[in-house]
Protein backbone atom coordinates (compact mmCIF):
# COMPACT_ATOMS: atom_id res chain seq x y z
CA UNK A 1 -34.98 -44.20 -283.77
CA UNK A 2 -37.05 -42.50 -281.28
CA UNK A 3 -40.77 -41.84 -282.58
CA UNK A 4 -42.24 -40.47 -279.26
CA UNK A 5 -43.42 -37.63 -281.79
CA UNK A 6 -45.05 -39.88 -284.26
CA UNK A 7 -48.31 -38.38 -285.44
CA UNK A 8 -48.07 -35.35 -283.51
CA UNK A 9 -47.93 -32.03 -285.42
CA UNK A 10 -45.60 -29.41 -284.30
CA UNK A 11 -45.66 -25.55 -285.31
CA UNK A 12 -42.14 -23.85 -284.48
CA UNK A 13 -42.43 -20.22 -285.32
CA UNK A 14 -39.02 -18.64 -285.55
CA UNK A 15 -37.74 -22.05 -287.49
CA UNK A 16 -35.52 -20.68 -290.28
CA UNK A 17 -32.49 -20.45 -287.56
CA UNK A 18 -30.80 -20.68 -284.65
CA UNK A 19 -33.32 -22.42 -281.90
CA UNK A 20 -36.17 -23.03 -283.83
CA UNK A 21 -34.39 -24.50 -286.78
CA UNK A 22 -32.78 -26.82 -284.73
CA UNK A 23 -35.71 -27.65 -282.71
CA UNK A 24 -38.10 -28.48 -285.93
CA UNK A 25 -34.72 -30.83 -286.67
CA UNK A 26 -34.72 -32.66 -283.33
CA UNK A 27 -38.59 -33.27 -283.36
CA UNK A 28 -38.47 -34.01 -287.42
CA UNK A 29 -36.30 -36.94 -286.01
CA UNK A 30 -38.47 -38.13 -283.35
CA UNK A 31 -41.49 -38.76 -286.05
CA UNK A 32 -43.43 -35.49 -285.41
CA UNK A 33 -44.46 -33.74 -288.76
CA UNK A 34 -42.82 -29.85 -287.94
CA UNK A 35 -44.95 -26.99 -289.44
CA UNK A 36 -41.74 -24.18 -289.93
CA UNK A 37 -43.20 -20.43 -289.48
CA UNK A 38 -40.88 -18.00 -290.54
CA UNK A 39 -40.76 -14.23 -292.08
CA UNK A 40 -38.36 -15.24 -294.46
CA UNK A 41 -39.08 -18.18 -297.50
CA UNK A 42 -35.44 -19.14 -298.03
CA UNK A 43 -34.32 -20.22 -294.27
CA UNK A 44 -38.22 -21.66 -293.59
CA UNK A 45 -37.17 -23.75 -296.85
CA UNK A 46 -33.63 -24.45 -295.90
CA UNK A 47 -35.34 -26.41 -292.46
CA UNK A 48 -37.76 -28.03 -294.10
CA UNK A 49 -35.32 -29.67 -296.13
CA UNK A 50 -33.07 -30.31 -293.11
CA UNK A 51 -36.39 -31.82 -291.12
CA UNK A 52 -37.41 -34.14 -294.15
CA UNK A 53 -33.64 -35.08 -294.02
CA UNK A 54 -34.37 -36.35 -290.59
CA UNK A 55 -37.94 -37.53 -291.06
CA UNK A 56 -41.06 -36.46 -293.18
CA UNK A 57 -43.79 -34.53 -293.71
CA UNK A 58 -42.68 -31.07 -292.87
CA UNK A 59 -43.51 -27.86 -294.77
CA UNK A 60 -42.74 -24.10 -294.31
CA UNK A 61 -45.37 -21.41 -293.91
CA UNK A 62 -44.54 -17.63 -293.73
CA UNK A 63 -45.85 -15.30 -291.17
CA UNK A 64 -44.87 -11.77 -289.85
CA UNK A 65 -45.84 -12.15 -286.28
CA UNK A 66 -45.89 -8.77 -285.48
CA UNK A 67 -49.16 -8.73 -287.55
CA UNK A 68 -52.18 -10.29 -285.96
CA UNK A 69 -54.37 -11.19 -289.23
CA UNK A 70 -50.89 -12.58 -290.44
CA UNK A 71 -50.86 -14.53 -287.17
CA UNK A 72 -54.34 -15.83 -287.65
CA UNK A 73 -53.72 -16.79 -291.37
CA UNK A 74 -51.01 -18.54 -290.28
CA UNK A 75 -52.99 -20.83 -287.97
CA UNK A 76 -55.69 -21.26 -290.65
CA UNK A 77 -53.01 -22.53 -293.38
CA UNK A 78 -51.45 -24.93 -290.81
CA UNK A 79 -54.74 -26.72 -289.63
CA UNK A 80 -56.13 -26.61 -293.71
CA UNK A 81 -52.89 -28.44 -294.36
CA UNK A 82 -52.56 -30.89 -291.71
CA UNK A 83 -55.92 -31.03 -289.87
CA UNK A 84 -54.62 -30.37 -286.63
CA UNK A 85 -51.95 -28.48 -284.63
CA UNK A 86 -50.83 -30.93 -281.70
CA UNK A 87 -48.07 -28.84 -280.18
CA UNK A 88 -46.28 -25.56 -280.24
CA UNK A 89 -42.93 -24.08 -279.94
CA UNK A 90 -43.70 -20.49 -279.68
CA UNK A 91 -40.47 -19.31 -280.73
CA UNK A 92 -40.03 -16.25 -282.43
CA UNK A 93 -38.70 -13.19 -281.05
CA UNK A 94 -35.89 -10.62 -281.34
CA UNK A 95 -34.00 -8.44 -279.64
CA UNK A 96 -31.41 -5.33 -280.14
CA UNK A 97 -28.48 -3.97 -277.61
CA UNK A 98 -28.75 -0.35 -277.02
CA UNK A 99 -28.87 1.89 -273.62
CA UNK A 100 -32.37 2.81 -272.82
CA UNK A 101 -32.05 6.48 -272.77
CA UNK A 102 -31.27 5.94 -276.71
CA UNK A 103 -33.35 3.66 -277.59
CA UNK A 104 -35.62 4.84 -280.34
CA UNK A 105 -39.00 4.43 -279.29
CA UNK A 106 -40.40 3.21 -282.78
CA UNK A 107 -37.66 -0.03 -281.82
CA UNK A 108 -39.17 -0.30 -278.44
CA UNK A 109 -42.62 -0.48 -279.54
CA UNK A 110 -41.52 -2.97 -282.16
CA UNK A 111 -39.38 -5.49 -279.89
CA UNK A 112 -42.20 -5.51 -277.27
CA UNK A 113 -44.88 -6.11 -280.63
CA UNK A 114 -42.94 -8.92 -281.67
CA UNK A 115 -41.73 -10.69 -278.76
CA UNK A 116 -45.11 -10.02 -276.34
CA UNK A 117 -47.97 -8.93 -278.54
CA UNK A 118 -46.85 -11.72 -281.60
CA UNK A 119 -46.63 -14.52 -278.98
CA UNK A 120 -49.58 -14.05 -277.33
CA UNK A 121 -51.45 -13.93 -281.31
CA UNK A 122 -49.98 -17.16 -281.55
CA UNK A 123 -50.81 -18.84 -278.52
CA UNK A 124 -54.06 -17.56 -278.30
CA UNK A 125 -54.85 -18.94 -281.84
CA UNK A 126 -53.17 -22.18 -281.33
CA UNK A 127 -54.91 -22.95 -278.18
CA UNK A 128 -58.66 -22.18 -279.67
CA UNK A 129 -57.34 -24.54 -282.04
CA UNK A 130 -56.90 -27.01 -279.44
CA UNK A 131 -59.46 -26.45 -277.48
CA UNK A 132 -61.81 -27.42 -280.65
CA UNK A 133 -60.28 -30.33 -281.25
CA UNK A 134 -60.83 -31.26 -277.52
CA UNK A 135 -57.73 -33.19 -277.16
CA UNK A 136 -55.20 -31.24 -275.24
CA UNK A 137 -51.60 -30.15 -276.31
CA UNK A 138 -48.68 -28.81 -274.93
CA UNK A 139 -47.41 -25.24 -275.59
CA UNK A 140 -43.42 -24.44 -274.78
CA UNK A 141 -42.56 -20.35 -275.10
CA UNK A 142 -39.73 -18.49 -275.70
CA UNK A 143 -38.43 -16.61 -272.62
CA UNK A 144 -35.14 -15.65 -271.79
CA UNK A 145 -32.44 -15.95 -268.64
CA UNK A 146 -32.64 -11.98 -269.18
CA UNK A 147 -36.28 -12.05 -268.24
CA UNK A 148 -34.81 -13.19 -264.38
CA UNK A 149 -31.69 -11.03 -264.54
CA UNK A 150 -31.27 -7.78 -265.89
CA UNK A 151 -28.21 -7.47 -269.34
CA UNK A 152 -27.21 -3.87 -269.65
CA UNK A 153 -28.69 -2.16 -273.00
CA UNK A 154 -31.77 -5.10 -273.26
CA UNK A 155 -33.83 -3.65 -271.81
CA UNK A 156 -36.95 -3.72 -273.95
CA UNK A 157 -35.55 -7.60 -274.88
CA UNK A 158 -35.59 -8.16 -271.19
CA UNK A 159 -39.04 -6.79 -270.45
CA UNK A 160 -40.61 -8.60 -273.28
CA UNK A 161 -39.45 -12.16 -271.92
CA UNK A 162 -39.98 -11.44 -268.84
CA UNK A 163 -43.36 -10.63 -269.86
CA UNK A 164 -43.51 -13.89 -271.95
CA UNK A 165 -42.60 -15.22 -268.69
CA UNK A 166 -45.45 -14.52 -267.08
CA UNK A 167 -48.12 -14.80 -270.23
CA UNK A 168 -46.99 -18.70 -269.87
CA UNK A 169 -47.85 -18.75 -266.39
CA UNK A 170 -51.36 -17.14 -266.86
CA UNK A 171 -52.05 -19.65 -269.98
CA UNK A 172 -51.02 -22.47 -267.94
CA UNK A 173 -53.45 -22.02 -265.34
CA UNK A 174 -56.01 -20.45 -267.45
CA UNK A 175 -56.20 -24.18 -270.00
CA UNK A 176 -55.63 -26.35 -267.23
CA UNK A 177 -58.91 -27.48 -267.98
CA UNK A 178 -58.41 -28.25 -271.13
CA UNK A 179 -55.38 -30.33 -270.10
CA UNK A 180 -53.23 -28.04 -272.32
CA UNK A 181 -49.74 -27.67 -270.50
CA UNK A 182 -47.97 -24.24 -270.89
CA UNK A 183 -43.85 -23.99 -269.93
CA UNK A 184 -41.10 -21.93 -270.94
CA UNK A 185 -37.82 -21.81 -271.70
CA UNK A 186 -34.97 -19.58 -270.69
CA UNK A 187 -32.07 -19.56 -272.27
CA UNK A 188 -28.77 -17.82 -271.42
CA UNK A 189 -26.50 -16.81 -274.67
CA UNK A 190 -26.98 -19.59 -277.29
CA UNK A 191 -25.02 -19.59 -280.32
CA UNK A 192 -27.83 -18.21 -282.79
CA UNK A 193 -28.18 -15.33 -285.29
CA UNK A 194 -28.67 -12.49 -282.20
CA UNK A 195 -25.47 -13.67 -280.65
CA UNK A 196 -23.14 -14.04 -283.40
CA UNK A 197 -21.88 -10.60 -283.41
CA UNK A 198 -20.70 -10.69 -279.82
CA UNK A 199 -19.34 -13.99 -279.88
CA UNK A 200 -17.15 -13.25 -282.64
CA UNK A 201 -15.20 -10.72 -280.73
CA UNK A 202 -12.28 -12.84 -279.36
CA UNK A 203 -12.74 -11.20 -275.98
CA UNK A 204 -15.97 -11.53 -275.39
CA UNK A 205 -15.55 -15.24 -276.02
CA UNK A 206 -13.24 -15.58 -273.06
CA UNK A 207 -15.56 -13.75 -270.79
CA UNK A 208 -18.30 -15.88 -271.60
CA UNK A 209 -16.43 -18.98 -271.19
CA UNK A 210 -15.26 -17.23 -267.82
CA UNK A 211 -18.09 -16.71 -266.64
CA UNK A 212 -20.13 -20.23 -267.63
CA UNK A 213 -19.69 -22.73 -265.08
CA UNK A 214 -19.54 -25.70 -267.83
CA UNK A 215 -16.87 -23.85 -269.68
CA UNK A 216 -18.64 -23.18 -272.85
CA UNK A 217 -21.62 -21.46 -274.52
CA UNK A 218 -24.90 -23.25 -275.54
CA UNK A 219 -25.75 -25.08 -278.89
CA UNK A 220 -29.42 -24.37 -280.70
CA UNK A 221 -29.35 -28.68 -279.95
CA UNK A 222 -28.82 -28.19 -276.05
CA UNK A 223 -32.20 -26.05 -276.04
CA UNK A 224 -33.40 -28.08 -278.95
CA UNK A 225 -33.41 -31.16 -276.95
CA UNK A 226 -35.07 -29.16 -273.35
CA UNK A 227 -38.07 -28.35 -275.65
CA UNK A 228 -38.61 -31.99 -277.00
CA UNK A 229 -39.08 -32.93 -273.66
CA UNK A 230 -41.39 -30.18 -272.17
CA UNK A 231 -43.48 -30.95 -275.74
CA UNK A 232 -43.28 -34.78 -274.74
CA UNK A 233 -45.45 -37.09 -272.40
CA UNK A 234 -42.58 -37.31 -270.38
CA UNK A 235 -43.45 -33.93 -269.29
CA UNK A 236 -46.95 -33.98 -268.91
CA UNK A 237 -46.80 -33.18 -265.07
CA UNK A 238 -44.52 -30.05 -265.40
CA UNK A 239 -46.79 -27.02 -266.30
CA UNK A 240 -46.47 -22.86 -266.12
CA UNK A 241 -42.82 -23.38 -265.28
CA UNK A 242 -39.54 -21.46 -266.53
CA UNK A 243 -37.32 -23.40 -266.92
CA UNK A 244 -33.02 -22.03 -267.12
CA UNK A 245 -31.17 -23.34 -269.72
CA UNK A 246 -27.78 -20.89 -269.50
CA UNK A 247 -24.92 -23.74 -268.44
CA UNK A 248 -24.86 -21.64 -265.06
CA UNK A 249 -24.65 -18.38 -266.54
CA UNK A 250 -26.48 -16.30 -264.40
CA UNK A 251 -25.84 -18.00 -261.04
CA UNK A 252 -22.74 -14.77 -260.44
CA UNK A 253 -25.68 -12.51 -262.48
CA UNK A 254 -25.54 -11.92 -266.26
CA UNK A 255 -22.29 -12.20 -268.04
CA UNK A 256 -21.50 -8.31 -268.63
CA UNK A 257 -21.48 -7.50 -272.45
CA UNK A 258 -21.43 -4.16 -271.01
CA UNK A 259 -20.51 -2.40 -267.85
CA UNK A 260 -20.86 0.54 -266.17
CA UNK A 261 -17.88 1.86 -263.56
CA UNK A 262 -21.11 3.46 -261.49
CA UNK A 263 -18.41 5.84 -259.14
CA UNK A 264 -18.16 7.67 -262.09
CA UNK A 265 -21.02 10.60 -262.18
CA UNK A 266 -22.77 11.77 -265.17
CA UNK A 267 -20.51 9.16 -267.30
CA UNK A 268 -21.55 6.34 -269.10
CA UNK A 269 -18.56 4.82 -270.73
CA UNK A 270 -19.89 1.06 -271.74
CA UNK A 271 -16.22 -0.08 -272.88
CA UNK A 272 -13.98 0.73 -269.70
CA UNK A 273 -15.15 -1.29 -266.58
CA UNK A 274 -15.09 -4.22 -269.33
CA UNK A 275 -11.31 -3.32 -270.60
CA UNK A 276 -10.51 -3.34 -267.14
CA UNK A 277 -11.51 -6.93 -267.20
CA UNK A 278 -8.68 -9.71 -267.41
CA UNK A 279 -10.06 -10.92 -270.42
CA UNK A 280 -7.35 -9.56 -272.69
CA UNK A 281 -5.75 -12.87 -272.95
């Protein structure tokens, strides 16, 4: 088996599903010991048990990153139980499809808390921790495909990764010297918890397979195994980039959940540009 990980210790927040859980997997199997931060103790269990399947020494740790003393207690727990935090996969996020004009703004202030504020508690934290032990690390973010290209009604998703986007950048030039490498990822629509609604509507599925060049939509493993390599030594001259994992998605724009037929004034009718779509069979 690959070890490239061994000895390493990885925190994954957001590892109870979709791309974190199968992230802490594929590093679990390439010897690294995967710290699992989630909000929730029954899929931060169900992980760990997958990631000892694979390897050993993993353990869950709950968190509610939209809390900043949660954030830092997290980081405290982590280094009192394994002495050190190697690498991160600063994961966590969410996200919610509604126009902007009806977007609550208690749900706004929350999506931008989670997916901006929360990441930068954690990365900030993690890196003092690194920067202590005076060793380096490598931090991979969270970003999104919708933080280059706009998806109608994600809007405060969007702006939060795009955000995230540029936090990386900052971080990466800001712990150069502390030969800490910052990246991101950006991932077009992944099979995952946020997606499964959509993709179990029959129709969007053929639009999305339309409109993906390789004919199919991603797998938590296809961004699982992206990450392993930006937290690898492999990567360790690629730093404060974003890098697109969408299977071509957004080289025609974003596939269109929704659509607006913009001749019509005054109207917003989000279901009939996309009926007019040949997508009905």
């Amino acid at each position: 088996m690959n070890q490239d990980f061994a000895g390493k210790v990885v925190l994954v927040t957001g590892g109870g599903r979709g791309l974190g859980q199968g992230t802490c997997v594929e590093l679990a199997s390439r010897g690294a010991r995967v710290a699992v931060a989630d909000r929730k103790a029954e899929i931060a269990d169900e992980t760990v048990a997958l990631c000892n399947k694979a390897g050993e020494g993993s353990h869950a740790f709950l968190f509610n990153q939209a809390k900043a003393e949660s954030v830092e207690n997290l980081i405290t727990e982590v280094v009192a139980h394994y002495g050190q935090i190697d690498l991160l996969f600063a994961n966590a996020g969410t996200g919610q499809f509604v126009p902007i004009v009806d977007m609550k703004k208690t749900d706004w202030d929350f999506i931008i808390q989670v997916n901006l504020n929360g990441t930068f508690y954690v990365c900030q934290e993690v890196a003092k921790q690194m920067i202590k032990r005076g060793k380096g690390g490598k931090i991979v973010l969270t970003a999104s495909s919708g933080s280059k290209v706009i998806a109608d009604q994600l809007g405060a998703y969007c702006a939060s990764k795009a955000a995230v986007e540029m936090l990386m950048k900052h971080m990466a030039a800001e712990l150069g010297n502390y030969r800490i490498n910052v990246n991101a990822i950006l991932p077009g629509v992944i099979e995952t918890g946020m997606t499964t609604p959509m993709l179990r509507d029959e129709r969007m599925q053929r639009m999305l397979i339309r409109e993906t060049p390789v004919g199919r939509w991603g797998k938590p493993q296809d961004v699982a195994k992206l990450v392993a390599f930006l937290l690898s030594d492999d990567a360790s001259y690629i730093n404060g980039e974003g890098i697109m994992i969408d299977g071509g998605q957004t080289l025609h724009g974003f596939p269109r959940w929704y659509a607006l037929d913009y001749t019509k004034e005054n109207v917003c009718d989000w279901e009939e540009r996309f009926n007019e779509y040949p997508y009905k069979a």
